[in-house]
Every structure is written in C-alpha cells, then in structure tokens.
PDB file of N, CA and C in Angstrom:
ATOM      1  N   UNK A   1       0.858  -1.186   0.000  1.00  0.00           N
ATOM      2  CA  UNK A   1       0.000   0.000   0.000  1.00  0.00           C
ATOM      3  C   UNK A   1       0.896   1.239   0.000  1.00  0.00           C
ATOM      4  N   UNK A   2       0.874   2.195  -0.768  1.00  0.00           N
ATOM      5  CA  UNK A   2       1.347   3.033  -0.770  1.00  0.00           C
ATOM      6  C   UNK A   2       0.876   4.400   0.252  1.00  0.00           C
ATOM      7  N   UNK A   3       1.989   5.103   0.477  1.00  0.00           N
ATOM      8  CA  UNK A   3       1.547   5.928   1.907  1.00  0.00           C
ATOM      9  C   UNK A   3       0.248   7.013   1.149  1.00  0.00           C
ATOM     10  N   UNK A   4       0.288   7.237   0.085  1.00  0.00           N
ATOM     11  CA  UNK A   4      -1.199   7.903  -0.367  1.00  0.00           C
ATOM     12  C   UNK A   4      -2.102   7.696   0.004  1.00  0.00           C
ATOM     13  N   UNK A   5      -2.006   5.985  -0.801  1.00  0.00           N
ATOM     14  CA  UNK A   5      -3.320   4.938  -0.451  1.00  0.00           C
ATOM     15  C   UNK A   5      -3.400   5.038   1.140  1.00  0.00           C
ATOM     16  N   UNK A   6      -2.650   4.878   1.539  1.00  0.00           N
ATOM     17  CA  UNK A   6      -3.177   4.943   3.400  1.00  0.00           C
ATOM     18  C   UNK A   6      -3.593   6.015   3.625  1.00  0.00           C
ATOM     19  N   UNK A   7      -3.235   6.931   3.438  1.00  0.00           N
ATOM     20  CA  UNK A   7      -3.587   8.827   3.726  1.00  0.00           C
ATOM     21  C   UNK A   7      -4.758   9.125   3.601  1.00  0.00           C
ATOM     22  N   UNK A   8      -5.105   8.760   2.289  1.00  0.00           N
ATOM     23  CA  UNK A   8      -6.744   8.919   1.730  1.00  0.00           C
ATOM     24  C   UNK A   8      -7.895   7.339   2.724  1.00  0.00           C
ATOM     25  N   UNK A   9      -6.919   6.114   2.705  1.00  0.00           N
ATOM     26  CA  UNK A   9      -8.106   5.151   3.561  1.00  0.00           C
ATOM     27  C   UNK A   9      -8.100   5.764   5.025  1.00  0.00           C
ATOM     28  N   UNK A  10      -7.143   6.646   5.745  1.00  0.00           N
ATOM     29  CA  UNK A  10      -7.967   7.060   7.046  1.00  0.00           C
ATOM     30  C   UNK A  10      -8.358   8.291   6.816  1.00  0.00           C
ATOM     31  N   UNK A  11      -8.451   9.372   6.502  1.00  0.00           N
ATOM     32  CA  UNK A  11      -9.496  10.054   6.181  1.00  0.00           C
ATOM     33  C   UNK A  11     -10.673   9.834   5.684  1.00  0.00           C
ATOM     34  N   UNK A  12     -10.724   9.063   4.539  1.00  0.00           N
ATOM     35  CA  UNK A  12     -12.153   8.652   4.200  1.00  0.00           C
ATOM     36  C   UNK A  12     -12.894   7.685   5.485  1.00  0.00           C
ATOM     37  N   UNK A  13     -12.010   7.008   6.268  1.00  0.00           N
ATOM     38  CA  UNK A  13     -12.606   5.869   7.311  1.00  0.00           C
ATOM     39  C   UNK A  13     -13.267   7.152   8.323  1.00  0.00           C
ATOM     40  N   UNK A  14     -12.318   8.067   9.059  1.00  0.00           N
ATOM     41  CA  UNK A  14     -12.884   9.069  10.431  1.00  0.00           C
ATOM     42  C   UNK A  14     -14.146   9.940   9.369  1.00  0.00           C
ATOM     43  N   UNK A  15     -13.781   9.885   8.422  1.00  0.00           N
ATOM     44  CA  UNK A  15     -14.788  11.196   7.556  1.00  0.00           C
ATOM     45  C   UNK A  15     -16.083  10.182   7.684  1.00  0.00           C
ATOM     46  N   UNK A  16     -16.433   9.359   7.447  1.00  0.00           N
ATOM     47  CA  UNK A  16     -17.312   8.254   7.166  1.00  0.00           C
ATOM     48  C   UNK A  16     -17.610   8.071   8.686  1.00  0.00           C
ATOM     49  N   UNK A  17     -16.850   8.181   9.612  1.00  0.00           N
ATOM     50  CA  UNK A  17     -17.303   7.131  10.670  1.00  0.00           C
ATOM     51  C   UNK A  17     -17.632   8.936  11.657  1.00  0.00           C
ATOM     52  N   UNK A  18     -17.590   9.949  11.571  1.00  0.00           N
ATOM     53  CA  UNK A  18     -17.882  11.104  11.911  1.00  0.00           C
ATOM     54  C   UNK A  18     -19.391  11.522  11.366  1.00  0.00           C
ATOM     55  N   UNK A  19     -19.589  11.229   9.806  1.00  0.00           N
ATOM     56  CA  UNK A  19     -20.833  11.071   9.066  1.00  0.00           C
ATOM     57  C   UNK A  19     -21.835  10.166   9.784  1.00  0.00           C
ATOM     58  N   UNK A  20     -21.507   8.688  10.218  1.00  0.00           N
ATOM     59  CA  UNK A  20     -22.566   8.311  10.980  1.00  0.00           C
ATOM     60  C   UNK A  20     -22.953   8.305  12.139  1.00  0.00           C
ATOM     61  N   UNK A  21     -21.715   8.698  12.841  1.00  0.00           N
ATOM     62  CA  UNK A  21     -22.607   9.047  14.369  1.00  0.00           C
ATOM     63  C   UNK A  21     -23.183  10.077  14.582  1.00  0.00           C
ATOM     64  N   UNK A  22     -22.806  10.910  13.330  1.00  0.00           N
ATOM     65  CA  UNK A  22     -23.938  12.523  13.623  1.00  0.00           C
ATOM     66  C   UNK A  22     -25.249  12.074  12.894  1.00  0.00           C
ATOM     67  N   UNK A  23     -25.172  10.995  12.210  1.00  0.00           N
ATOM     68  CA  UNK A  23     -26.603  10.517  11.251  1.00  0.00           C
ATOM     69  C   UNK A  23     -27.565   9.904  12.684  1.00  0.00           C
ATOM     70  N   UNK A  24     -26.510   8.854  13.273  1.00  0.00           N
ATOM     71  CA  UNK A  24     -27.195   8.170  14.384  1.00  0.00           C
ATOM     72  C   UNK A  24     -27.647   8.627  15.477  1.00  0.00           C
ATOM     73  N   UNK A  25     -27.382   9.963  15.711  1.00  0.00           N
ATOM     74  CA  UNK A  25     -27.226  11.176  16.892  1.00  0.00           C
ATOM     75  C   UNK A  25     -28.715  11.830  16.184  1.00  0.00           C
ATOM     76  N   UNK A  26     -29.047  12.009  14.751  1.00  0.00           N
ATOM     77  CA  UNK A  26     -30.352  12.698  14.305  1.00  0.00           C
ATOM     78  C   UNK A  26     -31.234  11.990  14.851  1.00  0.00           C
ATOM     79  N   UNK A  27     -31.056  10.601  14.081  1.00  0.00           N
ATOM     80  CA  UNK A  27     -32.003   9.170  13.844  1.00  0.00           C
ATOM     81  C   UNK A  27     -32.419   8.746  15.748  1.00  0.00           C
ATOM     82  N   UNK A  28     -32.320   9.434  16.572  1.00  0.00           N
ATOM     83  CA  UNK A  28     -32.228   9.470  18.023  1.00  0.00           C
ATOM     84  C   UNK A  28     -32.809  10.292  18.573  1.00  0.00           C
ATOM     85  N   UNK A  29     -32.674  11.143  18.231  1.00  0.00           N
ATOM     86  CA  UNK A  29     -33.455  12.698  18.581  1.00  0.00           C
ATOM     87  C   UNK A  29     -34.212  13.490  17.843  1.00  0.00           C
ATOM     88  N   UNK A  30     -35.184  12.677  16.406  1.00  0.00           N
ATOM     89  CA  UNK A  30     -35.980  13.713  15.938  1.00  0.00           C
ATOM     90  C   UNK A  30     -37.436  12.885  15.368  1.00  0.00           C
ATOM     91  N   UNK A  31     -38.134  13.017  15.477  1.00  0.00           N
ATOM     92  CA  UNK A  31     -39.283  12.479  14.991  1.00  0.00           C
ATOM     93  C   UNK A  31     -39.545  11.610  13.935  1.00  0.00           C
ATOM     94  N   UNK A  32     -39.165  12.014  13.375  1.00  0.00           N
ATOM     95  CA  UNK A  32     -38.789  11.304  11.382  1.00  0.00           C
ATOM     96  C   UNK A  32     -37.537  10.967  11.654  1.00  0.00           C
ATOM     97  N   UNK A  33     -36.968   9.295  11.991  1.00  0.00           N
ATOM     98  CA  UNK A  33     -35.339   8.949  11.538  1.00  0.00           C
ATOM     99  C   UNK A  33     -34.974   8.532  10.660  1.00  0.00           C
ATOM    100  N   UNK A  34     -35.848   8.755   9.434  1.00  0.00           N
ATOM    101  CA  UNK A  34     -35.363   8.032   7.942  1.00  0.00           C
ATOM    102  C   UNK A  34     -33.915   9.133   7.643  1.00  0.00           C
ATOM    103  N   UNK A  35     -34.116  10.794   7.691  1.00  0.00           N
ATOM    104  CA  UNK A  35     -33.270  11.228   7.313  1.00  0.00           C
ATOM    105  C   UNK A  35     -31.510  11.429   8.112  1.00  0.00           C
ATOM    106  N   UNK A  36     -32.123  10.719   9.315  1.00  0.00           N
ATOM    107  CA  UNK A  36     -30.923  10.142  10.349  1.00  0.00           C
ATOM    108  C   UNK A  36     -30.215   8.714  10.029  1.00  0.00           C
ATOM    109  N   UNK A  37     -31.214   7.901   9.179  1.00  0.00           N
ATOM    110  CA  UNK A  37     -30.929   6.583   8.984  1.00  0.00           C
ATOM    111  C   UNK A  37     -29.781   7.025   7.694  1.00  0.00           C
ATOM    112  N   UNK A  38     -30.594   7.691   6.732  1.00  0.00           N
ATOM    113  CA  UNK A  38     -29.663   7.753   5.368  1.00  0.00           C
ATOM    114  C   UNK A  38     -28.693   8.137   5.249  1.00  0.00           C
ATOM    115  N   UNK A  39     -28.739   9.098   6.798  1.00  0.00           N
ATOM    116  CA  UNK A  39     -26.969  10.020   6.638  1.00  0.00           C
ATOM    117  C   UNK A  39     -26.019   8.858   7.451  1.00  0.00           C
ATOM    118  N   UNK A  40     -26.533   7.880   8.320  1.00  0.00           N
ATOM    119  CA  UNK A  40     -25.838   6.918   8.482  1.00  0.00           C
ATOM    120  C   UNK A  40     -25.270   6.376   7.869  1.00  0.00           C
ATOM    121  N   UNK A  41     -26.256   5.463   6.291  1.00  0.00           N
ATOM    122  CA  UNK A  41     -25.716   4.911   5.923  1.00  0.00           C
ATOM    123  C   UNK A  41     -25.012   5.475   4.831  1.00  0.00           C
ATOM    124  N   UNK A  42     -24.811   6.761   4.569  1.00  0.00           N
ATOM    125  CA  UNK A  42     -23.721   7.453   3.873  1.00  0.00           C
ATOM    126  C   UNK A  42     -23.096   7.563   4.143  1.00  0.00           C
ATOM    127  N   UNK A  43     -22.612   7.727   5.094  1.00  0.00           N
ATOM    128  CA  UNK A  43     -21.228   7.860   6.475  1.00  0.00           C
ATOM    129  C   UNK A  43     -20.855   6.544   5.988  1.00  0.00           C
ATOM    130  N   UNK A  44     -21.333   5.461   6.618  1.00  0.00           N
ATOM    131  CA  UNK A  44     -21.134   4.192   6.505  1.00  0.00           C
ATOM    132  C   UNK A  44     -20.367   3.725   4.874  1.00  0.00           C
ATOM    133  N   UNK A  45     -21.007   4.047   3.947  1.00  0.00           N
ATOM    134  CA  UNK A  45     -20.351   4.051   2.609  1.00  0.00           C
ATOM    135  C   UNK A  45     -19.054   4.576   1.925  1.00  0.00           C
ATOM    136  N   UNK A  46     -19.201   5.750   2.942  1.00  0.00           N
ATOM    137  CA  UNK A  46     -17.853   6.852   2.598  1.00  0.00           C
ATOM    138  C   UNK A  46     -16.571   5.836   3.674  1.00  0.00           C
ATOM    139  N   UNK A  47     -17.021   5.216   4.460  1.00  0.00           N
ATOM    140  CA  UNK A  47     -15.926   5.279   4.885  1.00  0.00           C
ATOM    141  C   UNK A  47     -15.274   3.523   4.339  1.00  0.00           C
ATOM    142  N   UNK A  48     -16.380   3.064   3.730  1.00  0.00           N
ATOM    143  CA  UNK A  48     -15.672   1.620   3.025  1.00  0.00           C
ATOM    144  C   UNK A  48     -15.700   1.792   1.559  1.00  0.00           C
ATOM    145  N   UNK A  49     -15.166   2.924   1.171  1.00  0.00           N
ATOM    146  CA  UNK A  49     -15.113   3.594  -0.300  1.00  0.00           C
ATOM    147  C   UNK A  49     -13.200   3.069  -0.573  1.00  0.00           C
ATOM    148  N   UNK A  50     -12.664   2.971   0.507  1.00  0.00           N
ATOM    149  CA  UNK A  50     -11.063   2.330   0.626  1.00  0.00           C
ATOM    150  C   UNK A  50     -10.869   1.133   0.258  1.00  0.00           C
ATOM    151  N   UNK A  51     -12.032   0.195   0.702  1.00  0.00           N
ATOM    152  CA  UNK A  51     -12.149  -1.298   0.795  1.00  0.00           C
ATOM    153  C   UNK A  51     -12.794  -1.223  -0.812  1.00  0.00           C
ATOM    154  N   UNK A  52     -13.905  -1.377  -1.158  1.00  0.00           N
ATOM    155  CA  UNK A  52     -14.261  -0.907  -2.690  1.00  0.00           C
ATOM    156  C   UNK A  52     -13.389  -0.802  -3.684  1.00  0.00           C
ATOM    157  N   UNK A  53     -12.351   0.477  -3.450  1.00  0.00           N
ATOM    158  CA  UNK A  53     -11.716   0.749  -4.396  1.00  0.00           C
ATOM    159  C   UNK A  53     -10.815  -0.780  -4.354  1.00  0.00           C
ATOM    160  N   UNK A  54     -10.094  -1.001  -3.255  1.00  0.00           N
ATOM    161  CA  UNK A  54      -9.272  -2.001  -3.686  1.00  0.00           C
ATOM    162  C   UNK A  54      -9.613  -3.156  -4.012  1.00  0.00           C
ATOM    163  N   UNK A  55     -11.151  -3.897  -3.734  1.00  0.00           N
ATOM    164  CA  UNK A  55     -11.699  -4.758  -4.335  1.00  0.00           C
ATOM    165  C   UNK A  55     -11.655  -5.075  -5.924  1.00  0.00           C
ATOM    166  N   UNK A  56     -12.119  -3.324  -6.015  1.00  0.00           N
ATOM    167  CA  UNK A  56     -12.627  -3.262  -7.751  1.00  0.00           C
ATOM    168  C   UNK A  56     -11.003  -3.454  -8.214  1.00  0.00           C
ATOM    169  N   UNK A  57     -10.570  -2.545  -7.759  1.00  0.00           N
ATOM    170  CA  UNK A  57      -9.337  -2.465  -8.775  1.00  0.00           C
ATOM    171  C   UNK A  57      -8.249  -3.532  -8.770  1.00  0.00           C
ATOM    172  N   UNK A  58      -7.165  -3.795  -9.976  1.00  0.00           N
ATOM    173  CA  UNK A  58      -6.744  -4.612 -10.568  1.00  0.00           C
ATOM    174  C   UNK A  58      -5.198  -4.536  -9.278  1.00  0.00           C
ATOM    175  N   UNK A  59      -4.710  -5.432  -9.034  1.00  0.00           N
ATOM    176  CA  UNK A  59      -3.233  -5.397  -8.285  1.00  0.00           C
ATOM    177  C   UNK A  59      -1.898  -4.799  -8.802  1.00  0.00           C
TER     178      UNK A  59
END
C-alpha cells in the first residue's frame, strides 16, 4: 500500500465514521429517523469507499 493509499483510507474511514454518528445522533433525537438513517448509511459508505476501491481495482 502506498503511503497515499493509506492517507486517503484514514481520512475517508474518520470522515465516514464522523458522518454516521452525527446521522445516528439525528435518527435518536428527531421524529422522522429516515433522514438520520440515510446520513448513516452514507457515512457508513464513505468510509468503506477504501475497501471498494481495492476490491474493484486490478493489483
């Protein structure tokens, strides 16, 4: 792994994992938690966007 590739997988991981506990923190405290649920699971996505890439891509 190159030190890039690492640079960009923990930022995208805290960016992602910062995205869902403020999603899960809505989805907790507001009447309607669909729009708490979705920012979860966007958080959640952003931050296995590292894992993804290296799946998809070729070695």
């Amino acid at each position: 792994m190159t030190p890039i590739l690492g640079m960009f997988t923990f930022v995208f991981n805290l960016v992602g994992l910062v995205i869902c506990l403020v999603g899960l923190t809505f989805a907790q405290r507001r009447e309607k938690r669909w729009p708490g649920y979705s920012l979860a699971g966007l958080g959640f996505l952003i931050a296995t966007i590292p894992i993804w890439g290296q799946w998809l891509t070729p070695p």
